[in-house]
N, C-alpha and C. Protein backbone atom coordinates (compact mmCIF):
# COMPACT_ATOMS: atom_id res chain seq x y z
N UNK A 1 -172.66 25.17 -86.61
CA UNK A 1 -173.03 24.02 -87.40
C UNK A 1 -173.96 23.08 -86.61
N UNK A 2 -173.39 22.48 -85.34
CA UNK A 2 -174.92 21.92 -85.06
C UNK A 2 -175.93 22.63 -84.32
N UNK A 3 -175.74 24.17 -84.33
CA UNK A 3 -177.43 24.65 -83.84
C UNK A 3 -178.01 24.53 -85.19
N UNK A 4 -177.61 24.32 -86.20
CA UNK A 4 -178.45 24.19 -87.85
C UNK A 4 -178.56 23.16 -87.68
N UNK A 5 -178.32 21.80 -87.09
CA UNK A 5 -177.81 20.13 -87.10
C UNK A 5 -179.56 20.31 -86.43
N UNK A 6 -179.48 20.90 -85.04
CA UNK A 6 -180.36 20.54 -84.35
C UNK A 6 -181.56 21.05 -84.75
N UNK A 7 -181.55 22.18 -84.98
CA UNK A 7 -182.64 23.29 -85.97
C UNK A 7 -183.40 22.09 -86.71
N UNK A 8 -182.64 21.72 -87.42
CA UNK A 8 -183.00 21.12 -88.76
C UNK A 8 -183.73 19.76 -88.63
N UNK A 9 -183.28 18.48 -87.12
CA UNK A 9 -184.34 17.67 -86.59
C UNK A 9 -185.54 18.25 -85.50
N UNK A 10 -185.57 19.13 -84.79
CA UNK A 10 -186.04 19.45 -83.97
C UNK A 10 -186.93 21.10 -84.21
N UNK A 11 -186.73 21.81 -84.85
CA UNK A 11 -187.65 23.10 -85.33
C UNK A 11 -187.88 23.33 -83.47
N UNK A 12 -189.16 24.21 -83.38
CA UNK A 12 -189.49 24.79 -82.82
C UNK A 12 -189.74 23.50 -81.65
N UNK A 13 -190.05 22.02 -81.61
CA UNK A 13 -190.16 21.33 -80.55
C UNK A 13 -189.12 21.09 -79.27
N UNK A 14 -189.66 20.73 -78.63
CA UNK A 14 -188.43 20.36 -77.40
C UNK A 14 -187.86 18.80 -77.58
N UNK A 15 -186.67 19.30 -76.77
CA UNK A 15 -185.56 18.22 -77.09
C UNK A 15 -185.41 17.47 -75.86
N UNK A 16 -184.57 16.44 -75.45
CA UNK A 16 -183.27 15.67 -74.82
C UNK A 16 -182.36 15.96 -74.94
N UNK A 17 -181.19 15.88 -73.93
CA UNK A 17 -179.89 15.56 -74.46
C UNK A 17 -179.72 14.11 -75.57
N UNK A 18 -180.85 13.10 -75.10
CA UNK A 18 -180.43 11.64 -75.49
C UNK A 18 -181.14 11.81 -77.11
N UNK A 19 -182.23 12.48 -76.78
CA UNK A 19 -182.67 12.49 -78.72
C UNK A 19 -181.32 13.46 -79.51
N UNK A 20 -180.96 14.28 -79.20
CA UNK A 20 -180.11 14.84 -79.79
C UNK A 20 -178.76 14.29 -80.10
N UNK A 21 -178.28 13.30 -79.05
CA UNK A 21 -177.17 12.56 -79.46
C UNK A 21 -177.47 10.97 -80.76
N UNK A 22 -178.64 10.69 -79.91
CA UNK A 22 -179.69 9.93 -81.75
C UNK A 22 -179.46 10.13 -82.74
N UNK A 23 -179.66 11.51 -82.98
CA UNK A 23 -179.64 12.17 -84.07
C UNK A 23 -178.85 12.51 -84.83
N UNK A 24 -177.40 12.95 -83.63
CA UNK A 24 -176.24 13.65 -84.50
C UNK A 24 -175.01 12.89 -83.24
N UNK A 25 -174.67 11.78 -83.50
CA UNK A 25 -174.14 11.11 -82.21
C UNK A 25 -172.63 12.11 -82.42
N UNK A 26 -171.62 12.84 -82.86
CA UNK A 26 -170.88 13.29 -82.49
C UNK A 26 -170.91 14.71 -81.05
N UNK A 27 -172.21 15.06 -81.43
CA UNK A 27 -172.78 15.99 -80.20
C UNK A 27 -172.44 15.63 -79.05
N UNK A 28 -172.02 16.65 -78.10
CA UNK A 28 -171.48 16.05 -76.98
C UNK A 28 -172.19 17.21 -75.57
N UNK A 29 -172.43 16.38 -74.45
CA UNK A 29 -172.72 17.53 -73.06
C UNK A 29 -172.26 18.94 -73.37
N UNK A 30 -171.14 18.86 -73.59
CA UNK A 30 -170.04 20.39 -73.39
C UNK A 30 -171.24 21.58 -74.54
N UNK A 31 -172.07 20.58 -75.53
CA UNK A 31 -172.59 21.72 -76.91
C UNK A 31 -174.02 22.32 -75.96
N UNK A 32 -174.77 21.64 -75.51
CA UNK A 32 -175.87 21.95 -74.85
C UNK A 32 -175.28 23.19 -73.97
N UNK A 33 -174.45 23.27 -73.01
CA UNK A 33 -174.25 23.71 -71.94
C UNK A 33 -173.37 24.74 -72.96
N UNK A 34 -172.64 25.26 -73.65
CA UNK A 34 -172.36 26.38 -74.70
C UNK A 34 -173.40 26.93 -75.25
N UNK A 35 -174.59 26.45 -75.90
CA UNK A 35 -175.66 26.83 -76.27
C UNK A 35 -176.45 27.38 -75.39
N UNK A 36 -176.78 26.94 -74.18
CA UNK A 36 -177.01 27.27 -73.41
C UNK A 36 -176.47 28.42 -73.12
N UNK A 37 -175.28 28.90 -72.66
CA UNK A 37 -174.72 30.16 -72.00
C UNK A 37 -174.52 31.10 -73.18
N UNK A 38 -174.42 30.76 -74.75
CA UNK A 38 -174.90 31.79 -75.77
C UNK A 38 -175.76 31.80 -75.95
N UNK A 39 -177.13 31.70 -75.13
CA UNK A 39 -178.84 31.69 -75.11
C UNK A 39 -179.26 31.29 -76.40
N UNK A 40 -178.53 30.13 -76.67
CA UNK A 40 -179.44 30.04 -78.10
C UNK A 40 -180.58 28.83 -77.72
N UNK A 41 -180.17 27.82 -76.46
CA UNK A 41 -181.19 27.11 -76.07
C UNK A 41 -181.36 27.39 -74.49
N UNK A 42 -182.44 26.73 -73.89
CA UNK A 42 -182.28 27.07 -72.41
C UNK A 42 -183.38 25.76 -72.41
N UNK A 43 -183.36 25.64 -71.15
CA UNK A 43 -184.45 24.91 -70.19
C UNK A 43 -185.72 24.94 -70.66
N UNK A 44 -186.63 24.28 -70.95
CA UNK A 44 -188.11 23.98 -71.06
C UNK A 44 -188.69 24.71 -69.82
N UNK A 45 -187.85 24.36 -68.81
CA UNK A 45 -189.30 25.02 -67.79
C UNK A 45 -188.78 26.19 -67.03
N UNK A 46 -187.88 26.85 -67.88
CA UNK A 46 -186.69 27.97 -68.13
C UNK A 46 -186.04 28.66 -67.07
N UNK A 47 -186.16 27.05 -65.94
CA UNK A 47 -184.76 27.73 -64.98
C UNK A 47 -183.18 27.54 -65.47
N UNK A 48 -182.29 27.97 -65.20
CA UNK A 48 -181.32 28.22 -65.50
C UNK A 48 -180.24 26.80 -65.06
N UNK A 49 -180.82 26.36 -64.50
CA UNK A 49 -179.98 25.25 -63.91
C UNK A 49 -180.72 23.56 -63.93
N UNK A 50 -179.84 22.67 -64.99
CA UNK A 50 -181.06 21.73 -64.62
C UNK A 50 -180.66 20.03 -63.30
N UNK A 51 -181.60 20.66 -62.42
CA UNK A 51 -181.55 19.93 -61.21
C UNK A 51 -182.59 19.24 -60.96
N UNK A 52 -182.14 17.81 -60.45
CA UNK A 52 -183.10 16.95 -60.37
C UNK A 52 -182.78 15.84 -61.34
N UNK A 53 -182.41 15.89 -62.76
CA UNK A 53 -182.62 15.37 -63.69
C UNK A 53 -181.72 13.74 -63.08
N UNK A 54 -182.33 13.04 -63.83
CA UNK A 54 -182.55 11.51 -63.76
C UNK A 54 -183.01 11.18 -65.41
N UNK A 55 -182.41 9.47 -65.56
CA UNK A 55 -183.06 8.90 -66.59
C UNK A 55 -184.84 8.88 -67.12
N UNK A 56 -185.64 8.92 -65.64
CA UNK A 56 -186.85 8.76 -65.73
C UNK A 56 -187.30 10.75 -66.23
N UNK A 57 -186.13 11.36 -65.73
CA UNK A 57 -187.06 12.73 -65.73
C UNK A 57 -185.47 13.75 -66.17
N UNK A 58 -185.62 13.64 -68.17
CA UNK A 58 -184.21 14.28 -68.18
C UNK A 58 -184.67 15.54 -68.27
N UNK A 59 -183.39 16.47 -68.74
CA UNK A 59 -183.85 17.77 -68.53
C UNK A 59 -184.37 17.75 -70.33
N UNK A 60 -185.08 18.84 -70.67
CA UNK A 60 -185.85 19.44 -71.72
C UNK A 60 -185.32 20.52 -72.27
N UNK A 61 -184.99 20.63 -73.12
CA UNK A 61 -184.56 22.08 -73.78
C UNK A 61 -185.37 22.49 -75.22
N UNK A 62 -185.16 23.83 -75.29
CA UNK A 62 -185.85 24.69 -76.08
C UNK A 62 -185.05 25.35 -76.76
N UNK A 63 -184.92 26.22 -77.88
CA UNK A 63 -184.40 27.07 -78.74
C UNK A 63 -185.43 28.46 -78.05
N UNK A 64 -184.30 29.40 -77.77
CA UNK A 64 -185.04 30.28 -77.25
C UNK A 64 -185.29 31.52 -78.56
N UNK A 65 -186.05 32.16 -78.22
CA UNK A 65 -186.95 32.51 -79.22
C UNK A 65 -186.45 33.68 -80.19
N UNK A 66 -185.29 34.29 -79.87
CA UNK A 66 -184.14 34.95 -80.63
C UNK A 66 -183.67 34.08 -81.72
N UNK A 67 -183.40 32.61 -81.02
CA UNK A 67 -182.12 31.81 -81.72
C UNK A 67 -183.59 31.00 -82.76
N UNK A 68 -184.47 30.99 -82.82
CA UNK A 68 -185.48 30.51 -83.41
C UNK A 68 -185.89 31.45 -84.56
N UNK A 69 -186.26 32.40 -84.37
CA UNK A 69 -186.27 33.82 -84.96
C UNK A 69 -185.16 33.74 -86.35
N UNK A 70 -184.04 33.77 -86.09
CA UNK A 70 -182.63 33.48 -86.72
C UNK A 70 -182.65 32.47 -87.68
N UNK A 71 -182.47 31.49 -86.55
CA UNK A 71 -182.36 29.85 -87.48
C UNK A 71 -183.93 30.20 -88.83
N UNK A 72 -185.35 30.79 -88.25
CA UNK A 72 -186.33 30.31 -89.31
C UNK A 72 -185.68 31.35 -90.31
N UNK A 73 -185.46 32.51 -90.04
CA UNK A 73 -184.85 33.31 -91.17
C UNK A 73 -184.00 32.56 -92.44
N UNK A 74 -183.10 31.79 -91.43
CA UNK A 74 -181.73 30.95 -92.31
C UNK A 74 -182.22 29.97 -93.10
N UNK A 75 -183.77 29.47 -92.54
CA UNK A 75 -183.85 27.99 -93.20
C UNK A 75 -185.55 28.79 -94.10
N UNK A 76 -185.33 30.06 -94.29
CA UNK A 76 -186.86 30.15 -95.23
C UNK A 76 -188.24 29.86 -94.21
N UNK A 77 -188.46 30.13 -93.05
CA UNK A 77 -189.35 29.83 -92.04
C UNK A 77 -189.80 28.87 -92.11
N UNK A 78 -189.14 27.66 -92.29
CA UNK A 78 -189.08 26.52 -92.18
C UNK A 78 -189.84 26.05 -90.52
N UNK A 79 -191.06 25.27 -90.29
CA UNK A 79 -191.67 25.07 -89.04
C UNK A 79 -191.58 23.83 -88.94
């Protein structure tokens, strides 16, 4: 339910953790980092681990291109 939540503000662009809690404030750390390890999103600059991250420089995530594939199927190739 919210990889369709997120699908559905975000399509094929990259995200925040902080726009995504904007959006759907029940979303919580624990969903990214599940999504993450069922590859349905990963890293923008697609290391596996995101280090470094700070307020000025959060981490970026993507719908990786399986879980994109899927979701446009579900939503009528909705872009």
């Amino acid at each position: 339910m919210f990889v369709q939540k997120l699908y559905k503000y975000f399509g094929n662009k990259s995200f925040t953790y902080k726009k995504a809690i904007g959006k759907i404030p029940d979303f919580k750390v624990s969903m990214i980092r599940a999504m993450h390890n069922a590859n349905v999103v990963r890293l923008e600059n697609r290391k596996k681990r995101a280090v470094g991250i700070s307020k000025k420089n959060p981490s970026v995530w993507i719908f990786t291109t399986e879980a994109l594939f899927l979701l446009q199927k579900m939503y009528g190739d909705k872009k």
